[in-house]
PDB file of N, CA and C in Angstrom:
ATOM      1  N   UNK A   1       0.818  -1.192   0.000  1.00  0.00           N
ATOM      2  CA  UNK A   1       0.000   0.000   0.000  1.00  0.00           C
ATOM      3  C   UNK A   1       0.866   1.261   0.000  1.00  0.00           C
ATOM      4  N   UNK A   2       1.975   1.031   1.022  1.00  0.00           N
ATOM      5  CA  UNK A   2       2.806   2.232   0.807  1.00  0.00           C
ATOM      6  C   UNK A   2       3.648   2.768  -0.481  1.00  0.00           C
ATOM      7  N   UNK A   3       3.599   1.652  -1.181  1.00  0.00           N
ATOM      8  CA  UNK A   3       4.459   1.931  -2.736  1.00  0.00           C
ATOM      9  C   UNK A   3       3.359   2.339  -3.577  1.00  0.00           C
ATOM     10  N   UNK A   4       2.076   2.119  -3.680  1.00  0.00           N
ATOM     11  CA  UNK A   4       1.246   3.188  -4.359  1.00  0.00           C
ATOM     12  C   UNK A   4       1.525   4.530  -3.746  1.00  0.00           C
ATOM     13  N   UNK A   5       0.951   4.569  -2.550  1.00  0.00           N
ATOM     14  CA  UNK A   5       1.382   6.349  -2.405  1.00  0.00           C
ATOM     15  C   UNK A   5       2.286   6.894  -2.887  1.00  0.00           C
ATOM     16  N   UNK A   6       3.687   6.039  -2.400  1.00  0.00           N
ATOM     17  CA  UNK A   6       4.822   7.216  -3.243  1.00  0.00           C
ATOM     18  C   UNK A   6       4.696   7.262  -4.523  1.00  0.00           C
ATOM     19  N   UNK A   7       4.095   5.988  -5.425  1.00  0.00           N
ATOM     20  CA  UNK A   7       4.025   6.549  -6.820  1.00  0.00           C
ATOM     21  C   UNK A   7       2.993   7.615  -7.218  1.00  0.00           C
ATOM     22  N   UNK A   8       1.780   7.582  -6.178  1.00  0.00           N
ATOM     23  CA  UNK A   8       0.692   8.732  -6.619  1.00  0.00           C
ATOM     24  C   UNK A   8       1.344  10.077  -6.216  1.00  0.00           C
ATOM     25  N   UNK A   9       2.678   9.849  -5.299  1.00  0.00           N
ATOM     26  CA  UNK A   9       2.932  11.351  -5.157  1.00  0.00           C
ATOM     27  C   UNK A   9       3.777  11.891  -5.674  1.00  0.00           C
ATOM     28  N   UNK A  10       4.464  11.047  -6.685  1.00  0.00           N
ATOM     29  CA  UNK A  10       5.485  11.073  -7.129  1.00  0.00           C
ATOM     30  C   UNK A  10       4.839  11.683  -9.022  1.00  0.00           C
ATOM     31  N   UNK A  11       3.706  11.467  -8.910  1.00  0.00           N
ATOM     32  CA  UNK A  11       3.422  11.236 -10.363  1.00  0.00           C
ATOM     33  C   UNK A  11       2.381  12.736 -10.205  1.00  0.00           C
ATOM     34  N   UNK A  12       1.407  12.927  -8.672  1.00  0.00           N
ATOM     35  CA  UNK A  12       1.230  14.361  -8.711  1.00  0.00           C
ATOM     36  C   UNK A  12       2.392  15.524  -8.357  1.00  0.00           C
ATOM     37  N   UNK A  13       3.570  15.318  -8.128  1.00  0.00           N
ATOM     38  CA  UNK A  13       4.577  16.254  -8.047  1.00  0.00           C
ATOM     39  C   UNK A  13       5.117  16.283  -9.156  1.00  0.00           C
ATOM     40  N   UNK A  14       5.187  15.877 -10.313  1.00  0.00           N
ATOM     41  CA  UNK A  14       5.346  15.923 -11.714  1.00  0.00           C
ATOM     42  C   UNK A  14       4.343  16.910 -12.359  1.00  0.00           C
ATOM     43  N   UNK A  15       3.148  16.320 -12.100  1.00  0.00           N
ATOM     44  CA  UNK A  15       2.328  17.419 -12.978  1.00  0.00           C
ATOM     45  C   UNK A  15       2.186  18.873 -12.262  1.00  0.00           C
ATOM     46  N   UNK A  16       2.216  18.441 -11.082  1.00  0.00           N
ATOM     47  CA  UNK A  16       2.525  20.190 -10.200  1.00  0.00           C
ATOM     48  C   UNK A  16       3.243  20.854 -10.936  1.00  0.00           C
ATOM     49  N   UNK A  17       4.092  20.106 -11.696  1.00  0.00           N
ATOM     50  CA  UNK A  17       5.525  21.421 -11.704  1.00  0.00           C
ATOM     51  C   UNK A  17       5.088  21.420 -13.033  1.00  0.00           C
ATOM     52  N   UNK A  18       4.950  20.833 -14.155  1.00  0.00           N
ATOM     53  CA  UNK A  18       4.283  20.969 -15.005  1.00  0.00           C
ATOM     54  C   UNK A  18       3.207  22.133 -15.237  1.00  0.00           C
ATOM     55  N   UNK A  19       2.407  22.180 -14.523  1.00  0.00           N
ATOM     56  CA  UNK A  19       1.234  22.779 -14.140  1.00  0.00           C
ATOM     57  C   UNK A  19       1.513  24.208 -13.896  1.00  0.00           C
ATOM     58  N   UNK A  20       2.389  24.306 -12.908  1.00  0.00           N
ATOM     59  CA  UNK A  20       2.973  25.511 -12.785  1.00  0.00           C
ATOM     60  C   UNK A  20       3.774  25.959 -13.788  1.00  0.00           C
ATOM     61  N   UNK A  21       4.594  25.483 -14.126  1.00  0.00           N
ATOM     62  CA  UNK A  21       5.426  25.994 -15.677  1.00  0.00           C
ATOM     63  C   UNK A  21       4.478  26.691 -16.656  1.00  0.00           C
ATOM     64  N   UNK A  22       3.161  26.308 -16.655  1.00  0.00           N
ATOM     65  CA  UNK A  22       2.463  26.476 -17.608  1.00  0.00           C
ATOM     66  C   UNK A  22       1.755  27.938 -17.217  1.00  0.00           C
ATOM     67  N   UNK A  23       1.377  28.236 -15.883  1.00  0.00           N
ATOM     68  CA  UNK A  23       1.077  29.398 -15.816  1.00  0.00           C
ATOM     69  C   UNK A  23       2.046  30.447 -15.726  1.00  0.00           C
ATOM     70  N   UNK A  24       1.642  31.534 -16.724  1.00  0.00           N
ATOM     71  CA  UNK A  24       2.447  32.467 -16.528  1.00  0.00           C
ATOM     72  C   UNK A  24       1.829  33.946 -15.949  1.00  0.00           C
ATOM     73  N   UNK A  25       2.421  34.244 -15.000  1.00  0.00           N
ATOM     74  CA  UNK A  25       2.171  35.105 -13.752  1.00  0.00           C
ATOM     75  C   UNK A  25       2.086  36.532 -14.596  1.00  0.00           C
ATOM     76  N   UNK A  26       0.642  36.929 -14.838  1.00  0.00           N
ATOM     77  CA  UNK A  26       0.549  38.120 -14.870  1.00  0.00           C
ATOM     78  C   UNK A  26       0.120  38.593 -17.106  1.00  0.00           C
ATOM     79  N   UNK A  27       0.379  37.401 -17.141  1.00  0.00           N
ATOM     80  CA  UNK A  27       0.838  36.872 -18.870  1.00  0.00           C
ATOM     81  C   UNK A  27      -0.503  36.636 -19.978  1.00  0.00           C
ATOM     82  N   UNK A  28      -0.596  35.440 -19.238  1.00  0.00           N
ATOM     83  CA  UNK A  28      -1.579  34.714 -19.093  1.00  0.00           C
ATOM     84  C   UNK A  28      -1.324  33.469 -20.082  1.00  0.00           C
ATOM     85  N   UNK A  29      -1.639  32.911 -21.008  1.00  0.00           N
ATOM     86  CA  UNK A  29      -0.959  31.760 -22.009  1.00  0.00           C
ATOM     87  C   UNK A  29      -0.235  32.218 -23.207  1.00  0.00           C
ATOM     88  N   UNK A  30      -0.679  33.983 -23.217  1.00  0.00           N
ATOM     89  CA  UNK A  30      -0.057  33.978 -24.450  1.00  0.00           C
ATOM     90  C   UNK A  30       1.107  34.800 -24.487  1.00  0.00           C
ATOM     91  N   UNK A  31       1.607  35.068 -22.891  1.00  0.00           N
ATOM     92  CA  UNK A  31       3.166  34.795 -22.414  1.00  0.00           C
ATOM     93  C   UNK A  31       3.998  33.824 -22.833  1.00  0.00           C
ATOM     94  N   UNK A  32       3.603  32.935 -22.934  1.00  0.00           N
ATOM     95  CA  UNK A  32       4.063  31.856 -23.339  1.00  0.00           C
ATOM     96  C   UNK A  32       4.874  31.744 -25.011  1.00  0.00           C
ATOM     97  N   UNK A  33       4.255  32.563 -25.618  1.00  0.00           N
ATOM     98  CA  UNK A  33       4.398  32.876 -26.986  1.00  0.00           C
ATOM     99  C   UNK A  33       5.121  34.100 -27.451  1.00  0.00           C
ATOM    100  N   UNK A  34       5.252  34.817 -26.112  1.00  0.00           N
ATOM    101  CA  UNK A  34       5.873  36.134 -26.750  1.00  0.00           C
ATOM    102  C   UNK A  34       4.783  37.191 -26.343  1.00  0.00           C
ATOM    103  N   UNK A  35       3.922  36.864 -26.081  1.00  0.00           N
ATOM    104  CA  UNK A  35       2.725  37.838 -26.253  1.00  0.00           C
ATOM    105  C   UNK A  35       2.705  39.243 -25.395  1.00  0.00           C
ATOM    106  N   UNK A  36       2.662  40.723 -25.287  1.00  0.00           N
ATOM    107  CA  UNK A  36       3.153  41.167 -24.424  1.00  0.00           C
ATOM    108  C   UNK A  36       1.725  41.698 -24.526  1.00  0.00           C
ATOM    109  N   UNK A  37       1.531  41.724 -22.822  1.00  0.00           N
ATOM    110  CA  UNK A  37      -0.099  42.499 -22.514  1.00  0.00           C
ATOM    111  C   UNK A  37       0.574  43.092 -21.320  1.00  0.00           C
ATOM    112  N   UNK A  38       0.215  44.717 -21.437  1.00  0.00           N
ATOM    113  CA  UNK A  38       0.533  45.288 -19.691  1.00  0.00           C
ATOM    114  C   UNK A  38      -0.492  45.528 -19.321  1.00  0.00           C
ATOM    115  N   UNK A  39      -1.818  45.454 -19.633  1.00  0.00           N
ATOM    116  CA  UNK A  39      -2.587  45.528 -18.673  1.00  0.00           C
ATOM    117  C   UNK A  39      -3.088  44.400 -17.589  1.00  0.00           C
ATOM    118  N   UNK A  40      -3.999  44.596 -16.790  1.00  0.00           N
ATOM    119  CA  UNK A  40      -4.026  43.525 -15.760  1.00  0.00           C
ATOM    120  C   UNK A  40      -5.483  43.391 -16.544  1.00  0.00           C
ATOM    121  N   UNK A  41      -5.771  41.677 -16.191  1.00  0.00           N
ATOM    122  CA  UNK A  41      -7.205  41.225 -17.003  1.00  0.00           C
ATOM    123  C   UNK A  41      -7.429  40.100 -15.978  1.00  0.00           C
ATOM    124  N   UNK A  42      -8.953  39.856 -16.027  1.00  0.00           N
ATOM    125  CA  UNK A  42      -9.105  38.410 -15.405  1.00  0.00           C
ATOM    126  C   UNK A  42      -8.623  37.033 -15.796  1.00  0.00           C
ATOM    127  N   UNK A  43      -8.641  36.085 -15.461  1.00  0.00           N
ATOM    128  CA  UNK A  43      -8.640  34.713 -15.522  1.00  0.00           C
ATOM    129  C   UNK A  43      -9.997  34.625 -16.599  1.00  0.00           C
ATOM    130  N   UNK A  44      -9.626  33.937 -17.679  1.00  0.00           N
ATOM    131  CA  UNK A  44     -10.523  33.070 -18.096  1.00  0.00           C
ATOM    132  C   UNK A  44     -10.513  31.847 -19.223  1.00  0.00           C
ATOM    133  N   UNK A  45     -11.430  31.108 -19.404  1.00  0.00           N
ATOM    134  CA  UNK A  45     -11.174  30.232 -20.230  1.00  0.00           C
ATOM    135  C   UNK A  45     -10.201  29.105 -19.977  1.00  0.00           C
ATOM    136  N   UNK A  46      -9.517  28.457 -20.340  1.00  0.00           N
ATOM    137  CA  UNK A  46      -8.588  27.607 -19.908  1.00  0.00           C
ATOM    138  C   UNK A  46      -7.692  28.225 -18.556  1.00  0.00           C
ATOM    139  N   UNK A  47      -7.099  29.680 -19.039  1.00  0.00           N
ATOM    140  CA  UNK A  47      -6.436  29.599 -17.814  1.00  0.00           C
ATOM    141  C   UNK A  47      -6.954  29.739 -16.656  1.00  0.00           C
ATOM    142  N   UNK A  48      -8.422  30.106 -16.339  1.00  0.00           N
ATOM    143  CA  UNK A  48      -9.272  29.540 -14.988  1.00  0.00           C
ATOM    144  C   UNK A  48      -9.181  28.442 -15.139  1.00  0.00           C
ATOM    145  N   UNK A  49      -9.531  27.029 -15.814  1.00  0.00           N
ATOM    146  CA  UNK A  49      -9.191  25.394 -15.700  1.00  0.00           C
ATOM    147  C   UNK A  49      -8.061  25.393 -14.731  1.00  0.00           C
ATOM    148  N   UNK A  50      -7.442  25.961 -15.317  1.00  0.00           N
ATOM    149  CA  UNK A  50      -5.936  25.548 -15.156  1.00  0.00           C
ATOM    150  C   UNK A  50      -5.596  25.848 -13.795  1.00  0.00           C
ATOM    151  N   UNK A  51      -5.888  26.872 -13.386  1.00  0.00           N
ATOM    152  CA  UNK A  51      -5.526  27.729 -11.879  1.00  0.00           C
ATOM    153  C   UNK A  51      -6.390  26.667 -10.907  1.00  0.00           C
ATOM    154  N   UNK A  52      -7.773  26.388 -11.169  1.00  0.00           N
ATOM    155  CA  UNK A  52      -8.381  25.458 -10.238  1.00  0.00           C
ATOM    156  C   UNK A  52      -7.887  24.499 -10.407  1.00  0.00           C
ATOM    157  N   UNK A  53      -7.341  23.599 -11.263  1.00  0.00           N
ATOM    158  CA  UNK A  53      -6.714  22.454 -11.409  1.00  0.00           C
ATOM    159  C   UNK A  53      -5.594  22.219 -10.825  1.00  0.00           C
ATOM    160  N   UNK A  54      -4.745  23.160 -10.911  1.00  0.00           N
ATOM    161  CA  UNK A  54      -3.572  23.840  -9.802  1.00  0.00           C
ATOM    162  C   UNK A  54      -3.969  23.053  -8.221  1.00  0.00           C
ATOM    163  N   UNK A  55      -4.935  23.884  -8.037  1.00  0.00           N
ATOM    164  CA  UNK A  55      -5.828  24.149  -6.282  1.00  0.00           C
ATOM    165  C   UNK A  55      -6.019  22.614  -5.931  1.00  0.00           C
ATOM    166  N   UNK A  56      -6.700  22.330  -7.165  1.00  0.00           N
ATOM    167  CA  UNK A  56      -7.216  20.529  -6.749  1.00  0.00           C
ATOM    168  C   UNK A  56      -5.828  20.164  -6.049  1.00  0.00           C
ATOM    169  N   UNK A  57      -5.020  20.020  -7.609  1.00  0.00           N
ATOM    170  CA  UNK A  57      -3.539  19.203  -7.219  1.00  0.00           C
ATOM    171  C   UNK A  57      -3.196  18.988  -6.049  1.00  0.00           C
ATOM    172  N   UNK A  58      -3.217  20.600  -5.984  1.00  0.00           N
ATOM    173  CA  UNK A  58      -2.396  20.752  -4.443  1.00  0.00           C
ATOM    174  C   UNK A  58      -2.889  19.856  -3.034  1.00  0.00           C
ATOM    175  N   UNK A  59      -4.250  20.233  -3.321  1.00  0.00           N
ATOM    176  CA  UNK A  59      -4.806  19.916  -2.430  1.00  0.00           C
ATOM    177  C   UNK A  59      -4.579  18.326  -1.920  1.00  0.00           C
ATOM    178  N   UNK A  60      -4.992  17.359  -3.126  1.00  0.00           N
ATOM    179  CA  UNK A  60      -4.921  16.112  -3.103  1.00  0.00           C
ATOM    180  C   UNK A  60      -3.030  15.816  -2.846  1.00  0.00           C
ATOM    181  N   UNK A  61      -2.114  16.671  -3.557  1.00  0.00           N
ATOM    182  CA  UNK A  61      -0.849  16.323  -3.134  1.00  0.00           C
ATOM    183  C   UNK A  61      -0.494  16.174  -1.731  1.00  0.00           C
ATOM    184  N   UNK A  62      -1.346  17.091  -0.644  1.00  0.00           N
ATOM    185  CA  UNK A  62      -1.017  17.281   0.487  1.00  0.00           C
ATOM    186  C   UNK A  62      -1.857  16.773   1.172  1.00  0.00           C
ATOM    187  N   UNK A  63      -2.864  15.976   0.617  1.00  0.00           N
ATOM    188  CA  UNK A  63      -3.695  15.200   1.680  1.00  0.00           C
ATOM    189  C   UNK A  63      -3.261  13.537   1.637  1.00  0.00           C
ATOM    190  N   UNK A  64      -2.441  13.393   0.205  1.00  0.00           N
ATOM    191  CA  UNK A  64      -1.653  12.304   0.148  1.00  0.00           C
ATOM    192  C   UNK A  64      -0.327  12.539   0.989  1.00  0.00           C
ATOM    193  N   UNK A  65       0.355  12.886   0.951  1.00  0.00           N
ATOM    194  CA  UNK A  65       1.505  13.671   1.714  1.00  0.00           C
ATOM    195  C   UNK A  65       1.402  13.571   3.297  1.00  0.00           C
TER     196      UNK A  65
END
């Protein structure tokens, strides 16, 4: 039983960082590309998915943990 956990935590600390790589702070996805926006805008569309998907992770990383 204990060698599943470390692989479930081992395999959500992968996509964490993943996950995080992918958001870009202030950017939004199309930071990612070059894209330059200075204004500040909401979350939406995928990158809300993405930010709650984040939250889940975490959450479940540290309740496995």
């Amino acid at each position: 039983m204990e060698t599943y956990l470390y692989v479930a935590q081992i395999i959500l600390a992968i996509v964490l960082i993943a996950v995080f790589l992918l958001q870009v702070r202030g950017g939004g996805l199309g930071g990612i590309f070059g894209q330059q926006t200075g204004m500040y805008r909401t979350k939406r569309g995928i990158e809300k998915t993405l930010f709650r998907f984040t939250i889940v992770l975490m959450v479940i990383f540290v309740i496995i943990s």
